[in-house]
PDB file of N, CA and C in Angstrom:
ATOM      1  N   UNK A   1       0.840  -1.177   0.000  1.00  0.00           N
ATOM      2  CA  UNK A   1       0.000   0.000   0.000  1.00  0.00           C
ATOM      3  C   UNK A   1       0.890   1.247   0.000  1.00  0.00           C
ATOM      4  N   UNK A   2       0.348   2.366  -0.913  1.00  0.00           N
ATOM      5  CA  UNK A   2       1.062   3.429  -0.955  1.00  0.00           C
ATOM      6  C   UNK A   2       0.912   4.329  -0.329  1.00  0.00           C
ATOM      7  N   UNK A   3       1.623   5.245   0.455  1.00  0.00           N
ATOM      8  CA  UNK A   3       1.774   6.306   1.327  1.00  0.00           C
ATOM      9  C   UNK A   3       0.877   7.568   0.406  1.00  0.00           C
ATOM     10  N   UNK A   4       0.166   8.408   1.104  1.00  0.00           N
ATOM     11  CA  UNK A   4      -0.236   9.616   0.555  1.00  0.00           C
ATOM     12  C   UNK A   4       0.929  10.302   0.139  1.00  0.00           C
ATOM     13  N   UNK A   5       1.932  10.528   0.345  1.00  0.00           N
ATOM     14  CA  UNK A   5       2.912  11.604   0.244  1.00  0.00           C
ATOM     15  C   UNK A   5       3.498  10.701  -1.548  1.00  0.00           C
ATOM     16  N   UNK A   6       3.528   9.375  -1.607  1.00  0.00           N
ATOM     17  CA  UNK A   6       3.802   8.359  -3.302  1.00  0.00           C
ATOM     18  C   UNK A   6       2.378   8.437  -3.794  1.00  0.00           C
ATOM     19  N   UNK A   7       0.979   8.688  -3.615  1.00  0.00           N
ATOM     20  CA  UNK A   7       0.238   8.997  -4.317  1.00  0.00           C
ATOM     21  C   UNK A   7       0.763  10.309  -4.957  1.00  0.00           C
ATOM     22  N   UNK A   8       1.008  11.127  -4.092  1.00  0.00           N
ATOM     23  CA  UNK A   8       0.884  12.978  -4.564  1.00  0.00           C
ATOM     24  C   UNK A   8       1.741  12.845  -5.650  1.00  0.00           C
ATOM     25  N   UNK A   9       2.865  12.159  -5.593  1.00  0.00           N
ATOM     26  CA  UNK A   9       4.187  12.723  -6.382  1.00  0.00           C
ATOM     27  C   UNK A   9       4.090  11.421  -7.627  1.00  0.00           C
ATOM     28  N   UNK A  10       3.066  10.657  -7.883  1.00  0.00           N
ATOM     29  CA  UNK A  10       2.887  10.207  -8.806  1.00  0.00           C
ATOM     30  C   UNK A  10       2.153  10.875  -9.367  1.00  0.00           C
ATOM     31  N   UNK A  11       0.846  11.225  -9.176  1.00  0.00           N
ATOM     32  CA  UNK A  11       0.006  12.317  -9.749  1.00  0.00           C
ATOM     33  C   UNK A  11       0.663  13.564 -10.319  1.00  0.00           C
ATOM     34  N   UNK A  12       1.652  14.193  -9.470  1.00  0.00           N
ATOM     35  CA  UNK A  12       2.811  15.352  -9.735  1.00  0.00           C
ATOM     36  C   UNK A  12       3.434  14.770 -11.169  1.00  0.00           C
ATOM     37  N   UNK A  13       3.805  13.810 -10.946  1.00  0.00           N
ATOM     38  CA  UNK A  13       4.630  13.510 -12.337  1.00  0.00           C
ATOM     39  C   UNK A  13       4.134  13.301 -14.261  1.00  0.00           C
ATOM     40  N   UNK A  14       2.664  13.171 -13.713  1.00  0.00           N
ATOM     41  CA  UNK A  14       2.316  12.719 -14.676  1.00  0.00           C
ATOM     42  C   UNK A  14       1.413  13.808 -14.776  1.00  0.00           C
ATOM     43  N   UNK A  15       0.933  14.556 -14.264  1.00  0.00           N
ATOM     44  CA  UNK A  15       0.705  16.225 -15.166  1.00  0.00           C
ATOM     45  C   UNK A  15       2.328  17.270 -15.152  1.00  0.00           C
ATOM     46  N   UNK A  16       3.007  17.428 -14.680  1.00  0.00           N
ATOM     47  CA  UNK A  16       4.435  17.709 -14.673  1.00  0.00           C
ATOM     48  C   UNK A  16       5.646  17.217 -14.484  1.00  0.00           C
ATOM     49  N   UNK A  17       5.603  16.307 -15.826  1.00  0.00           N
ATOM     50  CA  UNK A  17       6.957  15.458 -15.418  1.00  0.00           C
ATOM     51  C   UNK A  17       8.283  15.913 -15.213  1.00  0.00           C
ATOM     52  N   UNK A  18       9.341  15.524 -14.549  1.00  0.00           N
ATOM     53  CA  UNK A  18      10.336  16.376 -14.489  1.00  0.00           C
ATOM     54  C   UNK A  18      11.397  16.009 -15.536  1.00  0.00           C
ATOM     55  N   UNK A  19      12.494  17.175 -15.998  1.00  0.00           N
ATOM     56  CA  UNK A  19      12.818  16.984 -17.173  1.00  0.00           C
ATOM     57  C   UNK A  19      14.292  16.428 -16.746  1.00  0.00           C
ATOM     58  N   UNK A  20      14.993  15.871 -17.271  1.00  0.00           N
ATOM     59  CA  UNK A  20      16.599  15.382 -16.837  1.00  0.00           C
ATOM     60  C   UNK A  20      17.379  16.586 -17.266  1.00  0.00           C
ATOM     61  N   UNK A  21      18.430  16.760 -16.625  1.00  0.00           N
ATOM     62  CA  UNK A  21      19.146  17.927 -17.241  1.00  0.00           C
ATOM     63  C   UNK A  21      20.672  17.458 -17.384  1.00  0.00           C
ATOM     64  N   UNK A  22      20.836  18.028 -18.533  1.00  0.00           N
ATOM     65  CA  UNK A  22      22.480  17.388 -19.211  1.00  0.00           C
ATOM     66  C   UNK A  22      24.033  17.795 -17.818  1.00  0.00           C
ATOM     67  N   UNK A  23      24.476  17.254 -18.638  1.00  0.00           N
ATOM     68  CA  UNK A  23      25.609  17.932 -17.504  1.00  0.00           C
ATOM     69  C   UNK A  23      26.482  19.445 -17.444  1.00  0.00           C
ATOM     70  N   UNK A  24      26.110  19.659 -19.105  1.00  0.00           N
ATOM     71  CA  UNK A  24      26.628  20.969 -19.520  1.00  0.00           C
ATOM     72  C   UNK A  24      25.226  21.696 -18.870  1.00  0.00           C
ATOM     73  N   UNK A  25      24.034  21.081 -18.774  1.00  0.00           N
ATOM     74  CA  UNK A  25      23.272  22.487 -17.980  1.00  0.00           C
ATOM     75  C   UNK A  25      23.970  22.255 -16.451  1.00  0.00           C
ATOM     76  N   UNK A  26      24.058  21.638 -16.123  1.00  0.00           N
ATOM     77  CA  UNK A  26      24.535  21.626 -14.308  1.00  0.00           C
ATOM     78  C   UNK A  26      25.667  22.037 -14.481  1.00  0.00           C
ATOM     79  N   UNK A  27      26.364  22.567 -15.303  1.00  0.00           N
ATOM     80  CA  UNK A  27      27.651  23.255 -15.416  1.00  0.00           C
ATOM     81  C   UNK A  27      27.625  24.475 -15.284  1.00  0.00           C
ATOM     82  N   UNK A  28      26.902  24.836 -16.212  1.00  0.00           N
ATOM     83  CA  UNK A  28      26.113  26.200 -16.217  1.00  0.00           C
ATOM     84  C   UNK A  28      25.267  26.256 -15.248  1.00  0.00           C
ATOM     85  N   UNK A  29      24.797  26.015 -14.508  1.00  0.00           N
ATOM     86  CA  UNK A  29      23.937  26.140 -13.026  1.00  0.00           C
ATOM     87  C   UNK A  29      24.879  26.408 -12.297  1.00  0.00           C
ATOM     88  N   UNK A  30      25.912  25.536 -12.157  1.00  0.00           N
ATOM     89  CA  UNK A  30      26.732  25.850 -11.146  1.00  0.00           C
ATOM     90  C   UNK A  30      27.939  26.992 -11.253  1.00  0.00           C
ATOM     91  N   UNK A  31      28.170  27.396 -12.522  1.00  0.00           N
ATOM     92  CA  UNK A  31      29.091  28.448 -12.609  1.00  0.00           C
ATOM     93  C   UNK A  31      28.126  29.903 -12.544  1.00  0.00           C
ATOM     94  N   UNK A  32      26.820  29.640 -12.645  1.00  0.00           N
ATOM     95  CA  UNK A  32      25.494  30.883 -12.390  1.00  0.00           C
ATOM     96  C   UNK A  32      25.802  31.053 -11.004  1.00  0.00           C
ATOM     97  N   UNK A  33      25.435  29.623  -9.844  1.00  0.00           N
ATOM     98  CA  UNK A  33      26.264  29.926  -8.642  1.00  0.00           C
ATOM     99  C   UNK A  33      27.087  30.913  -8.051  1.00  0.00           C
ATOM    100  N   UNK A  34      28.093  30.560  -8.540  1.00  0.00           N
ATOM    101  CA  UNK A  34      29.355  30.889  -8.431  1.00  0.00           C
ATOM    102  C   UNK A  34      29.894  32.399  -8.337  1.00  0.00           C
ATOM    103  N   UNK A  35      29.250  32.646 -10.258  1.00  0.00           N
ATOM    104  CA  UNK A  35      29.215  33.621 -10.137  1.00  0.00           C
ATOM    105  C   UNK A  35      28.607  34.760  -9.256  1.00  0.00           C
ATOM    106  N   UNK A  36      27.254  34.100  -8.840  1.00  0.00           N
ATOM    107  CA  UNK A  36      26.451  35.618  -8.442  1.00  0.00           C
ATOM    108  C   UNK A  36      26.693  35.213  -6.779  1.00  0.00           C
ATOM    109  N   UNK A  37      27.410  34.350  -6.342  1.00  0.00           N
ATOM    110  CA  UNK A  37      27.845  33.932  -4.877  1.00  0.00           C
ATOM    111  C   UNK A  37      29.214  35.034  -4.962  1.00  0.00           C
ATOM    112  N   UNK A  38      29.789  35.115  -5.896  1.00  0.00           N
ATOM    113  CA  UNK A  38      30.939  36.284  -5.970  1.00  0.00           C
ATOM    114  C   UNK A  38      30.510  37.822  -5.811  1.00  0.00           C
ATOM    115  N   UNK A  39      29.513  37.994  -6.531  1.00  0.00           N
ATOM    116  CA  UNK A  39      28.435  39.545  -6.739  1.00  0.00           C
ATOM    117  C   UNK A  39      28.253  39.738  -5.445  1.00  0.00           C
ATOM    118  N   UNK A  40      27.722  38.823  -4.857  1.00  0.00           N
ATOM    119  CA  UNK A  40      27.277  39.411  -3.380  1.00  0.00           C
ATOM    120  C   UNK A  40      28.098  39.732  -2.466  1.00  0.00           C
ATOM    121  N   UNK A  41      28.993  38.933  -2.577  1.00  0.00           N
ATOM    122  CA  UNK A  41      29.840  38.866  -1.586  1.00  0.00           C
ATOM    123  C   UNK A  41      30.627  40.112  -1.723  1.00  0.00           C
ATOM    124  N   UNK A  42      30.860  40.311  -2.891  1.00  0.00           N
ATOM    125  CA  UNK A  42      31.335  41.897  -3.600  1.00  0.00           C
ATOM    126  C   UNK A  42      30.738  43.176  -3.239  1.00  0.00           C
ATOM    127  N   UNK A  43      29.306  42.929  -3.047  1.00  0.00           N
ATOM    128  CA  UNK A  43      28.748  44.421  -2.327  1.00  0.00           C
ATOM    129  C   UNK A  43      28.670  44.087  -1.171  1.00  0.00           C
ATOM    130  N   UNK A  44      28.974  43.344  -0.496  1.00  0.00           N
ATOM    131  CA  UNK A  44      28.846  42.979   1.136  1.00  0.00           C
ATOM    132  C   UNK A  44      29.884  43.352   1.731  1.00  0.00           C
ATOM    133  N   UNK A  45      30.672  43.159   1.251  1.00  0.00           N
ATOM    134  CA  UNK A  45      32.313  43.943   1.821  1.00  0.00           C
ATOM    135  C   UNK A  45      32.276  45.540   1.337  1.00  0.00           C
ATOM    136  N   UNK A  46      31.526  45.768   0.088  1.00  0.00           N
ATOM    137  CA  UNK A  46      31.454  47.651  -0.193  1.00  0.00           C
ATOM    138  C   UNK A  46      30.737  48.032   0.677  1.00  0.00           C
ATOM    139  N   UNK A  47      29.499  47.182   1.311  1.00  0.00           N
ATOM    140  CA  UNK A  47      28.318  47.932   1.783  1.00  0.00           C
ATOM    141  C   UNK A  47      29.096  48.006   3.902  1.00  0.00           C
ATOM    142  N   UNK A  48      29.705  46.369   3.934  1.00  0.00           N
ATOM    143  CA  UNK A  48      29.821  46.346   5.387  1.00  0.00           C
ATOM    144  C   UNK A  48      30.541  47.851   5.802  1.00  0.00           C
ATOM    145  N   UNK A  49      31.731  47.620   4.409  1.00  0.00           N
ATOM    146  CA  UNK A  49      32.589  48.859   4.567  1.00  0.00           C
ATOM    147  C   UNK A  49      32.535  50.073   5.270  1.00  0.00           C
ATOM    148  N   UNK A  50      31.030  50.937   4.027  1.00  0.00           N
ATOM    149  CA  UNK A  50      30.505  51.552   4.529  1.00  0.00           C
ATOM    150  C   UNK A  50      29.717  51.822   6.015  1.00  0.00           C
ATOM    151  N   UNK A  51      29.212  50.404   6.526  1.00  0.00           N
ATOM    152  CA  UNK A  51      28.286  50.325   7.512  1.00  0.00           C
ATOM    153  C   UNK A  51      29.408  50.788   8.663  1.00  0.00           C
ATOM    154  N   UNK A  52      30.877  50.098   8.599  1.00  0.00           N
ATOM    155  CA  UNK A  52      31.812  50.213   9.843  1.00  0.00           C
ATOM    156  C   UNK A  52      32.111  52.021   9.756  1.00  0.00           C
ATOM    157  N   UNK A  53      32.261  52.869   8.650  1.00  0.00           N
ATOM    158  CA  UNK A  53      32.574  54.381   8.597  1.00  0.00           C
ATOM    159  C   UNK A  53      31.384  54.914   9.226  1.00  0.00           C
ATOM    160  N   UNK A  54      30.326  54.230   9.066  1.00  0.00           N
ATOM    161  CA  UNK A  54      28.919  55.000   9.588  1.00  0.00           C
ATOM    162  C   UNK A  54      28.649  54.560  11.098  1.00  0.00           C
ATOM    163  N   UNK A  55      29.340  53.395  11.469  1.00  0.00           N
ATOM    164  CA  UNK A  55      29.070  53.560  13.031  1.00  0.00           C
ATOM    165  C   UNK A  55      30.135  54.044  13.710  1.00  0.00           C
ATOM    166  N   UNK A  56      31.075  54.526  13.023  1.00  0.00           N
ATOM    167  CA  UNK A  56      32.245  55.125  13.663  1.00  0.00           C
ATOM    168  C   UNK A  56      31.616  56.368  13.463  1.00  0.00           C
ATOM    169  N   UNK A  57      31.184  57.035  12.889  1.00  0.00           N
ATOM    170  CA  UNK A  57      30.389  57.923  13.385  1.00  0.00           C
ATOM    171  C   UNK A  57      29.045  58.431  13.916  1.00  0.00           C
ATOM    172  N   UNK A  58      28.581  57.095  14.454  1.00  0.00           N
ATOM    173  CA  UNK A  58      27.280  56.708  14.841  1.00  0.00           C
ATOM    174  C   UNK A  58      26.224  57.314  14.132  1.00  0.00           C
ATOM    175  N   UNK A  59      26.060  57.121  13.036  1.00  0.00           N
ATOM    176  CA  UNK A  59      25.299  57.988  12.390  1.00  0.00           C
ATOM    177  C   UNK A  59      24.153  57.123  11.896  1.00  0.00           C
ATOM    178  N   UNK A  60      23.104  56.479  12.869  1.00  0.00           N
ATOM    179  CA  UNK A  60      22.374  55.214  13.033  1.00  0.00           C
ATOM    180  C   UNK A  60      21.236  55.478  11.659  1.00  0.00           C
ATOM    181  N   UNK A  61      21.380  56.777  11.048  1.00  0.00           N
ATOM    182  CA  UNK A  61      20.063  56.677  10.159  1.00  0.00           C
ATOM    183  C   UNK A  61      20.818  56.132   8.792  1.00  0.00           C
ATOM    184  N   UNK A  62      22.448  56.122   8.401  1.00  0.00           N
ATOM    185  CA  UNK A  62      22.685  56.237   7.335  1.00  0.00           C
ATOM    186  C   UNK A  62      23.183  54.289   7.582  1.00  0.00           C
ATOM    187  N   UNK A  63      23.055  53.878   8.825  1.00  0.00           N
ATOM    188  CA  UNK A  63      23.546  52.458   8.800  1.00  0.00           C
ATOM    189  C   UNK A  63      22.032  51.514   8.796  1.00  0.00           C
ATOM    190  N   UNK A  64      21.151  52.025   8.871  1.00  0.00           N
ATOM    191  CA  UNK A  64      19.527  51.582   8.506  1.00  0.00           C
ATOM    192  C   UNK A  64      19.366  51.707   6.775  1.00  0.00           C
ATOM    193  N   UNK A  65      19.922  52.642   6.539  1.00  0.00           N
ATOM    194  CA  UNK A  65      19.895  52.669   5.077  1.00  0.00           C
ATOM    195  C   UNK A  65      20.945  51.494   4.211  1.00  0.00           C
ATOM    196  N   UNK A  66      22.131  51.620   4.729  1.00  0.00           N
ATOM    197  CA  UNK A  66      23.401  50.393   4.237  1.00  0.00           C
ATOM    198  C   UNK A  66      22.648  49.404   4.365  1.00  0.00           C
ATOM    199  N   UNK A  67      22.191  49.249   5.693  1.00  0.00           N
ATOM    200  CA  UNK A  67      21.332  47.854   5.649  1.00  0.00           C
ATOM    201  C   UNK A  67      19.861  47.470   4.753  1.00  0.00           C
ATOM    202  N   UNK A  68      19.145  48.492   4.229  1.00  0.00           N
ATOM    203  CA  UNK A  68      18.121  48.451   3.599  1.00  0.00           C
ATOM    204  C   UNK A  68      18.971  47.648   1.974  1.00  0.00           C
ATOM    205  N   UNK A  69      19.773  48.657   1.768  1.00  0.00           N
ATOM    206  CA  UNK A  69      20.729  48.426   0.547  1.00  0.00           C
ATOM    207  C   UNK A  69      21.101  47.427   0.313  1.00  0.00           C
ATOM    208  N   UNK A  70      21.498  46.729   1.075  1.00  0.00           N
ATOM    209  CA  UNK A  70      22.163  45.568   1.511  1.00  0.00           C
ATOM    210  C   UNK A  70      21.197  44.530   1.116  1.00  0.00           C
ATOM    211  N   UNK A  71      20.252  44.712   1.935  1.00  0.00           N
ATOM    212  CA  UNK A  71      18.890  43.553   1.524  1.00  0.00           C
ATOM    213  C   UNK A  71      18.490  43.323  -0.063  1.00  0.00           C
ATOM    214  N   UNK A  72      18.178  44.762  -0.649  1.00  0.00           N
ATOM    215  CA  UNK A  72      18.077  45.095  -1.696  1.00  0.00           C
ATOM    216  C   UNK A  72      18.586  44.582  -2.686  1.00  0.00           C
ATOM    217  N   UNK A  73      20.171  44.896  -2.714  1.00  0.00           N
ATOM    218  CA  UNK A  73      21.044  43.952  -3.542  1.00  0.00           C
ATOM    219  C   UNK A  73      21.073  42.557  -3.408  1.00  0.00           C
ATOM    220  N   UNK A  74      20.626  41.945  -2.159  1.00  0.00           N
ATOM    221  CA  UNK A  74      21.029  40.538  -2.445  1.00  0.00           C
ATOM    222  C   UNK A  74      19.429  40.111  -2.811  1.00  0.00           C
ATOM    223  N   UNK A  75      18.601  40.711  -2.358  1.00  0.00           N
ATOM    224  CA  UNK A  75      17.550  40.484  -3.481  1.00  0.00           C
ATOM    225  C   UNK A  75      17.218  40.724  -4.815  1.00  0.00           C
ATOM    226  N   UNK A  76      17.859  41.625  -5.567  1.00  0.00           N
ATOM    227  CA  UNK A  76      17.675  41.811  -6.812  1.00  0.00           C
ATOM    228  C   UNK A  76      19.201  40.898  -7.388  1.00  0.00           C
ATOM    229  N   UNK A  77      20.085  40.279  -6.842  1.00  0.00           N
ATOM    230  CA  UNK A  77      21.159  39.827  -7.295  1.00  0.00           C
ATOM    231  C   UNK A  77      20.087  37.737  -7.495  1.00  0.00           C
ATOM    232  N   UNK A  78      19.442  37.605  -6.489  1.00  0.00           N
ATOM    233  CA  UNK A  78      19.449  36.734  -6.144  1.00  0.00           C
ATOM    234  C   UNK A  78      17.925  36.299  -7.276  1.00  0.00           C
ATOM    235  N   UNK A  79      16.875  37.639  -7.595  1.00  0.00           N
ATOM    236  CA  UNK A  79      16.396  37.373  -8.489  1.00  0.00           C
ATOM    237  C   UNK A  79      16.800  36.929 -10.196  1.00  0.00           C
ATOM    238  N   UNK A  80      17.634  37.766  -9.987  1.00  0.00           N
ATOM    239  CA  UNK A  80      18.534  37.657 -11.135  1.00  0.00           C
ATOM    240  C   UNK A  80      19.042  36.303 -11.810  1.00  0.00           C
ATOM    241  N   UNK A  81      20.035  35.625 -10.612  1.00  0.00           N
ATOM    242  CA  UNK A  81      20.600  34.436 -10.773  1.00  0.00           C
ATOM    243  C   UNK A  81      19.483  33.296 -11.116  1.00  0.00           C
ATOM    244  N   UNK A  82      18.244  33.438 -10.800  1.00  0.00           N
ATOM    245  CA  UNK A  82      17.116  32.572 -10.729  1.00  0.00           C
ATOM    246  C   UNK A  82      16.685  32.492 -12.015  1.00  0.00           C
ATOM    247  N   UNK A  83      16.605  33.773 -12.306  1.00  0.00           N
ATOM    248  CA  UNK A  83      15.629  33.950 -13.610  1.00  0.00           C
ATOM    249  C   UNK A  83      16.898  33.313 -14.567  1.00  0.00           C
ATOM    250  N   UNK A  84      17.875  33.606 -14.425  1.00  0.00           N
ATOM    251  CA  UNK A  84      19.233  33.182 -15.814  1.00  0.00           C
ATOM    252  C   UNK A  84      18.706  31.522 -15.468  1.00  0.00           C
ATOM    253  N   UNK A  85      19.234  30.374 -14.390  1.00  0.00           N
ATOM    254  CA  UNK A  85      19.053  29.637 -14.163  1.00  0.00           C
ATOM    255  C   UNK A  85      17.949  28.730 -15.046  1.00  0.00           C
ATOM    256  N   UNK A  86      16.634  29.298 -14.482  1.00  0.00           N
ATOM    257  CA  UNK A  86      15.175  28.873 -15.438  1.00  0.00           C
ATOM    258  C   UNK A  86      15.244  28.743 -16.601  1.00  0.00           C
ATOM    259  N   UNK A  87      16.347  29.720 -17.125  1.00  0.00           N
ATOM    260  CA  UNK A  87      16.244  29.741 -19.190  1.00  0.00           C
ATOM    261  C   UNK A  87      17.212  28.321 -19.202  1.00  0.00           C
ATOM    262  N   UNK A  88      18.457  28.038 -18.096  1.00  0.00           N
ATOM    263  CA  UNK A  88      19.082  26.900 -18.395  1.00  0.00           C
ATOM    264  C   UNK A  88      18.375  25.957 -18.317  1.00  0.00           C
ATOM    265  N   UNK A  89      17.528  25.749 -17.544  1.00  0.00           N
ATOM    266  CA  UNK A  89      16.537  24.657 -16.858  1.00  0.00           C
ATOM    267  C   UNK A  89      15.626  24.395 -18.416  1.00  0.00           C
ATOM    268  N   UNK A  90      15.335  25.396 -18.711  1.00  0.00           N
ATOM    269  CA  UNK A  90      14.220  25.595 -19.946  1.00  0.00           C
ATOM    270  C   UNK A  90      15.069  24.904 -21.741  1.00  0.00           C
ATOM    271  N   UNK A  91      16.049  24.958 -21.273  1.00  0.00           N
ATOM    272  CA  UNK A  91      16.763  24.674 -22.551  1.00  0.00           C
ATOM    273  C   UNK A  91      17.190  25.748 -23.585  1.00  0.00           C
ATOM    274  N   UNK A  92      16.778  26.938 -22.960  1.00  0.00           N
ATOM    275  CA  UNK A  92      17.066  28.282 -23.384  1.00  0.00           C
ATOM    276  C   UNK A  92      18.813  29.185 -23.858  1.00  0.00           C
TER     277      UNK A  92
END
C-alpha cells in the first residue's frame, strides 16, 4: 500500500513530469552559482565597509539605510541568478 505523500508525487509527475538535465546544464547552473555567490559577496564587503565608517560615526540613520541596501542587492542579485538559471533549466 502506498503512502499519501507516493500517491501525490505520482500524480505530480504525470501532469508535470520532471525533465533530466544534461551535464553541460549543471555546469552552467553551477558556474550561475558561483558567479552571483561572488556579486554578493562583492557588495557585502562595499556595503559592510561603509556600515563600519557610519558607526564610527554613529550615524544610526545612514547604517539603517546600508542595511536596507544591503537587503536590496542581495535580493535583486538573487532574483537575477534565478531567472538566468530557469532559461538553463528551460533549454534556453
Amino acid at each position: 500500500m502506498k503512502s499519501a505523500y507516493e500517491l501525490a508525487m505520482e500524480r505530480l509527475n504525470k501532469t508535470a513530469p520532471s525533465k533530466k538535465m544534461t551535464n553541460e546544464q549543471k555546469k552552467q547552473l553551477a558556474e550561475i552559482d558561483s558567479i552571483y555567490a561572488a556579486k554578493v559577496a562583492e557588495r557585502e564587503l562595499l556595503v559592510k565597509e561603509e556600515l563600519n565608517k557610519a558607526a564610527e560615526k554613529m550615524d544610526f540613520e545612514a547604517m539603517q539605510q546600508l542595511e536596507r541596501q544591503l537587503v536590496s542587492n542581495r535580493k535583486s542579485l538573487e532574483a537575477e541568478r534565478e531567472e538566468k538559471k530557469e532559461k538553463i533549466r528551460q533549454g534556453q
